[in-house]
Protein backbone atom coordinates (compact mmCIF):
# COMPACT_ATOMS: atom_id res chain seq x y z
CA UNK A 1 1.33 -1.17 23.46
CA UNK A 2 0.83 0.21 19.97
CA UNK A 3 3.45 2.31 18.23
CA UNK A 4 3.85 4.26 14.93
CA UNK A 5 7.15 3.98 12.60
CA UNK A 6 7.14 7.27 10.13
CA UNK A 7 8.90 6.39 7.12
CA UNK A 8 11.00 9.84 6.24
CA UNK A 9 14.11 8.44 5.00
CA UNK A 10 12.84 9.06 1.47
CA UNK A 11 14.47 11.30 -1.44
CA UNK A 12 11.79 12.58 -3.23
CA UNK A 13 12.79 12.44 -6.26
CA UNK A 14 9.70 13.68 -7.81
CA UNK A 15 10.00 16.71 -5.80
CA UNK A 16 12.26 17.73 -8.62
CA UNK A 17 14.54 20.41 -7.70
CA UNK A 18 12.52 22.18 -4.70
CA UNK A 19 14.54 19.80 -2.23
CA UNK A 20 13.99 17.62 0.04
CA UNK A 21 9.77 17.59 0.39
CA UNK A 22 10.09 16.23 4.02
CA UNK A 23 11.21 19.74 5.16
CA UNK A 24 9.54 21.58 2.82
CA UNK A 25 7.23 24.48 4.44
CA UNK A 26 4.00 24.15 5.11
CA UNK A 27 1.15 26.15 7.28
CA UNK A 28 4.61 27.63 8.99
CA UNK A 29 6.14 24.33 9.73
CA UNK A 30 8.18 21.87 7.82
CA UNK A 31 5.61 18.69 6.45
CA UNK A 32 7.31 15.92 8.59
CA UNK A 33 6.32 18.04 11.02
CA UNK A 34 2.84 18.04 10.53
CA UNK A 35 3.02 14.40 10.18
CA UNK A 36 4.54 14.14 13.36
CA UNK A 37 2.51 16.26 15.46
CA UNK A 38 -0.45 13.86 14.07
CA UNK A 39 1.00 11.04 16.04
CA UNK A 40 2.30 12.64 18.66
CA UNK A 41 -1.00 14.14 19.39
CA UNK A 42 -2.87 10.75 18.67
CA UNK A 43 -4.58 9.18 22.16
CA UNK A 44 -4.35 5.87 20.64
CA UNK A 45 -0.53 6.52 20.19
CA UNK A 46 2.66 5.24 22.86
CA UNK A 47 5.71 5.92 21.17
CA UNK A 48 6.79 6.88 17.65
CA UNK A 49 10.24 5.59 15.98
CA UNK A 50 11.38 7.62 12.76
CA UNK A 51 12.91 6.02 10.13
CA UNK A 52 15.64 8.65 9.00
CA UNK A 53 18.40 9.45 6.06
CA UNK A 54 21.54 8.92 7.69
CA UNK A 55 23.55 12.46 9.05
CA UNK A 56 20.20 13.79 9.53
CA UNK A 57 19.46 12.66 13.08
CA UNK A 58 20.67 15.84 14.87
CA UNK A 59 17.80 17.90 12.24
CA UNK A 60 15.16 16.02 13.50
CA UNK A 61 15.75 15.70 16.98
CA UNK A 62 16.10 19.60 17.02
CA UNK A 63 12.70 19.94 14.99
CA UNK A 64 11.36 17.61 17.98
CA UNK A 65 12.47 20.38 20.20
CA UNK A 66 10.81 23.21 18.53
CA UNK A 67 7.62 21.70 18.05
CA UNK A 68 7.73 20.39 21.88
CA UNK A 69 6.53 16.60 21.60
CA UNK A 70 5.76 14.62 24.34
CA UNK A 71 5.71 11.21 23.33
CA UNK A 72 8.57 8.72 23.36
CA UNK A 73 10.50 8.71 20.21
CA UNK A 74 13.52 7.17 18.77
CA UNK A 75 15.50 8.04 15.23
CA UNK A 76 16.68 4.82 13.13
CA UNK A 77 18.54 5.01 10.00
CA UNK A 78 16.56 3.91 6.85
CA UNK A 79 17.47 1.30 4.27
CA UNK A 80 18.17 0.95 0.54
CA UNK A 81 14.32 0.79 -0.73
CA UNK A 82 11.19 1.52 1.50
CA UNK A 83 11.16 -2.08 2.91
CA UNK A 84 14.07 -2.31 4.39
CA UNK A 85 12.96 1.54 6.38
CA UNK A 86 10.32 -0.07 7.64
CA UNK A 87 12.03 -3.24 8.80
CA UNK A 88 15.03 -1.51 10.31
CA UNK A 89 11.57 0.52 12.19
CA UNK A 90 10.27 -2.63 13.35
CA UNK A 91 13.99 -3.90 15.13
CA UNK A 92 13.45 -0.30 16.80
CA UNK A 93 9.85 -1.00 18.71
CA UNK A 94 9.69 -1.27 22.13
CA UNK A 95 9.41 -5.09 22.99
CA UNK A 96 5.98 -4.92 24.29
CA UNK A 97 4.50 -3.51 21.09
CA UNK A 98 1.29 -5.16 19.76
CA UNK A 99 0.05 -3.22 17.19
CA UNK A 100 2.22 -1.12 14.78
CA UNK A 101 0.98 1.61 12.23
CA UNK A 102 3.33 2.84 9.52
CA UNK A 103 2.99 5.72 8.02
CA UNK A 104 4.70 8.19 4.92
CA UNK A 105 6.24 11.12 5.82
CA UNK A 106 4.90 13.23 3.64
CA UNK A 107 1.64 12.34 4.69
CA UNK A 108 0.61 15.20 6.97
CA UNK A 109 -3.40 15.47 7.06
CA UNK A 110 -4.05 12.07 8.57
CA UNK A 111 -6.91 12.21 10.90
CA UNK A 112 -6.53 10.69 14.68
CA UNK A 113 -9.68 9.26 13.56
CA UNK A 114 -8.28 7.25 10.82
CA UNK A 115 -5.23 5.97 12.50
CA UNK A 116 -7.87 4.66 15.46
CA UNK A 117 -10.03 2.89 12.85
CA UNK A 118 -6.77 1.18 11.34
CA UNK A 119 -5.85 0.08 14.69
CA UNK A 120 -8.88 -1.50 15.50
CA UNK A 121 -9.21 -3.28 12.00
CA UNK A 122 -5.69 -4.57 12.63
CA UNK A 123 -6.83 -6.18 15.76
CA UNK A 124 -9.28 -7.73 13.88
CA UNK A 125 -8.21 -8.48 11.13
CA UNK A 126 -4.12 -8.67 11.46
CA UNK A 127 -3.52 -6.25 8.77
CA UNK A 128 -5.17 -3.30 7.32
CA UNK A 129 -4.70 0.11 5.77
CA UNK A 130 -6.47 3.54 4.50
CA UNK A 131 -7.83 3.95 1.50
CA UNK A 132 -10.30 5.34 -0.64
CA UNK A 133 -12.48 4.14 -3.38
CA UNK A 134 -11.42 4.87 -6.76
CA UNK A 135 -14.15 7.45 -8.43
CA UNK A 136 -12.39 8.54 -11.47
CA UNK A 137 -12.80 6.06 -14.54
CA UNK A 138 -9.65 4.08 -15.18
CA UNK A 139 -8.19 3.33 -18.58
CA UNK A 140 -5.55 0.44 -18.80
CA UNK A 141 -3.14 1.09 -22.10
CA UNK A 142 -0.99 -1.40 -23.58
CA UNK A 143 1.88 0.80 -24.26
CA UNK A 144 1.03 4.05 -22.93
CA UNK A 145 -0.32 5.90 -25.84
CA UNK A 146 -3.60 4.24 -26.83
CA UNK A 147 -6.75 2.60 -24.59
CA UNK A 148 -6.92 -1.08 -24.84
CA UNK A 149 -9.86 -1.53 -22.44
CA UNK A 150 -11.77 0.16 -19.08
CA UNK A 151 -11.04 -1.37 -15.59
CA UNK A 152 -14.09 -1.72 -13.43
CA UNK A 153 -13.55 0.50 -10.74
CA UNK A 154 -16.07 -0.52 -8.70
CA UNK A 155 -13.26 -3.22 -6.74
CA UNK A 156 -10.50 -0.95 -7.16
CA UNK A 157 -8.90 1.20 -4.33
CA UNK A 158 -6.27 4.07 -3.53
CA UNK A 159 -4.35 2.65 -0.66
CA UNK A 160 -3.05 5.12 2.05
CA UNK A 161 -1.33 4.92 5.43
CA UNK A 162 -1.66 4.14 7.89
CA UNK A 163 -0.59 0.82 6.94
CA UNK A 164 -1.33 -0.87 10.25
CA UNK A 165 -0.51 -4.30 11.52
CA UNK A 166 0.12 -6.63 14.28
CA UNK A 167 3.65 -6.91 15.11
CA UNK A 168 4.16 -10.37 14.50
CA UNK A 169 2.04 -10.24 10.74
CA UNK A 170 3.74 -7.64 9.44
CA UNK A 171 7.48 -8.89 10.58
CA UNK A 172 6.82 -12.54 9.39
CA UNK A 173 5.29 -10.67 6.07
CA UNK A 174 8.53 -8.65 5.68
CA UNK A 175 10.93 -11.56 6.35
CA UNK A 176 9.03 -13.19 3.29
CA UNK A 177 9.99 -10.57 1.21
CA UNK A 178 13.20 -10.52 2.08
CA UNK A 179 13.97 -14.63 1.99
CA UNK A 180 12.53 -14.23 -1.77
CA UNK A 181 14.72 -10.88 -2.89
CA UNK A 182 11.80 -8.93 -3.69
CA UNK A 183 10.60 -5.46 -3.83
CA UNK A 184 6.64 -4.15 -2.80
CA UNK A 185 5.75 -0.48 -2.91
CA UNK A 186 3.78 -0.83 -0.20
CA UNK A 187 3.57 -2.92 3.46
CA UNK A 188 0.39 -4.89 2.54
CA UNK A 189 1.69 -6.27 -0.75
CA UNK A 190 4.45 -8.13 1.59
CA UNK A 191 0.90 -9.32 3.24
CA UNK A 192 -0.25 -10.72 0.16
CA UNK A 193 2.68 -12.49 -0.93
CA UNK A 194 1.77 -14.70 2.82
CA UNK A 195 -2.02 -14.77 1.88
CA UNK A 196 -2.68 -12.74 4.79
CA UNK A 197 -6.00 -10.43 4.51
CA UNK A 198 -5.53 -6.64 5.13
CA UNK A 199 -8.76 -4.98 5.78
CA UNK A 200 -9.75 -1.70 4.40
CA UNK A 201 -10.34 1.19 5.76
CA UNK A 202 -11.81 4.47 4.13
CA UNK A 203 -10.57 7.87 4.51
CA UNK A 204 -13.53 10.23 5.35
CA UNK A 205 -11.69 13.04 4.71
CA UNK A 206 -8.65 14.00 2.50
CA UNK A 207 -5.15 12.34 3.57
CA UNK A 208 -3.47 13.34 0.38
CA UNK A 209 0.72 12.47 0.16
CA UNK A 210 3.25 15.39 -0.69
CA UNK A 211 4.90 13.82 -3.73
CA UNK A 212 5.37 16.73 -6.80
CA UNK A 213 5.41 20.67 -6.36
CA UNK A 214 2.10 20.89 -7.49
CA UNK A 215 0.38 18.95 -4.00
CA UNK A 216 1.59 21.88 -2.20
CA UNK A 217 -0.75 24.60 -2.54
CA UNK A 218 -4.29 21.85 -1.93
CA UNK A 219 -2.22 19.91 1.75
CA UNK A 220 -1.32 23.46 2.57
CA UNK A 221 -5.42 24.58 2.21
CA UNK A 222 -6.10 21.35 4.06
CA UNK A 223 -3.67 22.37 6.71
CA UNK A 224 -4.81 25.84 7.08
CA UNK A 225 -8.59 24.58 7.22
């Protein structure tokens, strides 16, 4: 059984004061939504569990309603930092789930294609996520006003989600984390801290995150297109 946990129990701070991004509109619909429908509609897909902000499990089962999904979901409430969402996801899955693929929110362009390809490099490999090579030319700075020296970008990568895993990786990865009090901004750094390899996976077409005002306009294009 594979399943998908969407991690919406975010703020969004960065949103500044245009509210909460997660139900901010988009192509007509709110952009959980959109991320939603993506998994719902995904073949490769069983059952979905959403990581939710507490007192806001009655909005999204009635968004569920309007936008008429079929597959099996279930609303958990999220935790103090992204890691403990995602954990309290993973005590949601059905028993019989092999393969798990995380995924933001505010992630809403994600191809069925993509979250396929992550599966299948999880079964592989035990771990793996989207990304995308990095084309622009990165500076590191020393204090945050003056180069000290150009990165090679020729190893370096944007990491995405899906973030995909098997079950038992990504839970013993976690509870590492969590024995050593530690915080990761994303799911495959708790890999690394185990030494387990996550394989990559590229994007072939935009899967851009909603994170400041100004992403709106280019996921809405995307969406339209």
């Amino acid at each position: 059984m594979i399943s998908a946990i969407i991690v919406a129990a975010g703020k969004g701070t960065r949103m500044g004061p245009s509210g909460d991004k997660l139900f901010l509109g988009l192509a007509g619909r709110p952009v959980v939504a959109h991320t939603w429908q993506r998994f719902d509609s995904a073949a490769c897909i069983d059952e979905i569990v959403l990581v939710v902000r507490d007192t806001l499990q009655a909005t999204f089962t009635r968004l569920a309603e309007a936008s008429q999904f079929k597959k099996p979901y279930r609303l958990v409430i999220g935790g103090k930092e992204r890691q403990d969402s995602v954990w309290n996801g993973l005590q949601a899955l059905t028993a019989a789930t092999e393969i798990v693929a995380i995924q933001d929110g505010a992630r809403p362009c994600t191809s069925e294609q993509l979250i396929a390809d992550t599966i299948q490099a999880a079964r592989i490999v035990g771990a793996a996520t989207a990304g995308q090579r990095v084309t622009d030319t990165i500076k590191e700075s020393d204090g945050g006003t003056l180069i000290a020296r150009t990165v090679d970008r020729s190893r370096l990568w944007a990491v995405q989600t899906p973030q995909t895993f098997r079950v038992e990786v990504i839970r013993r990865a976690l509870t590492a984390v969590r024995e050593k009090g530690l915080v990761v901004t994303d799911d495959t750094a708790a890999c690394e801290l185990i030494g387990q390899p996550v394989g990559l996976v590229e994007s072939a077409g935009s899967n851009p995150k909603v994170t400041v005002p100004a992403d709106l306009p280019y996921v809405e294009l995307l969406l339209r297109a």
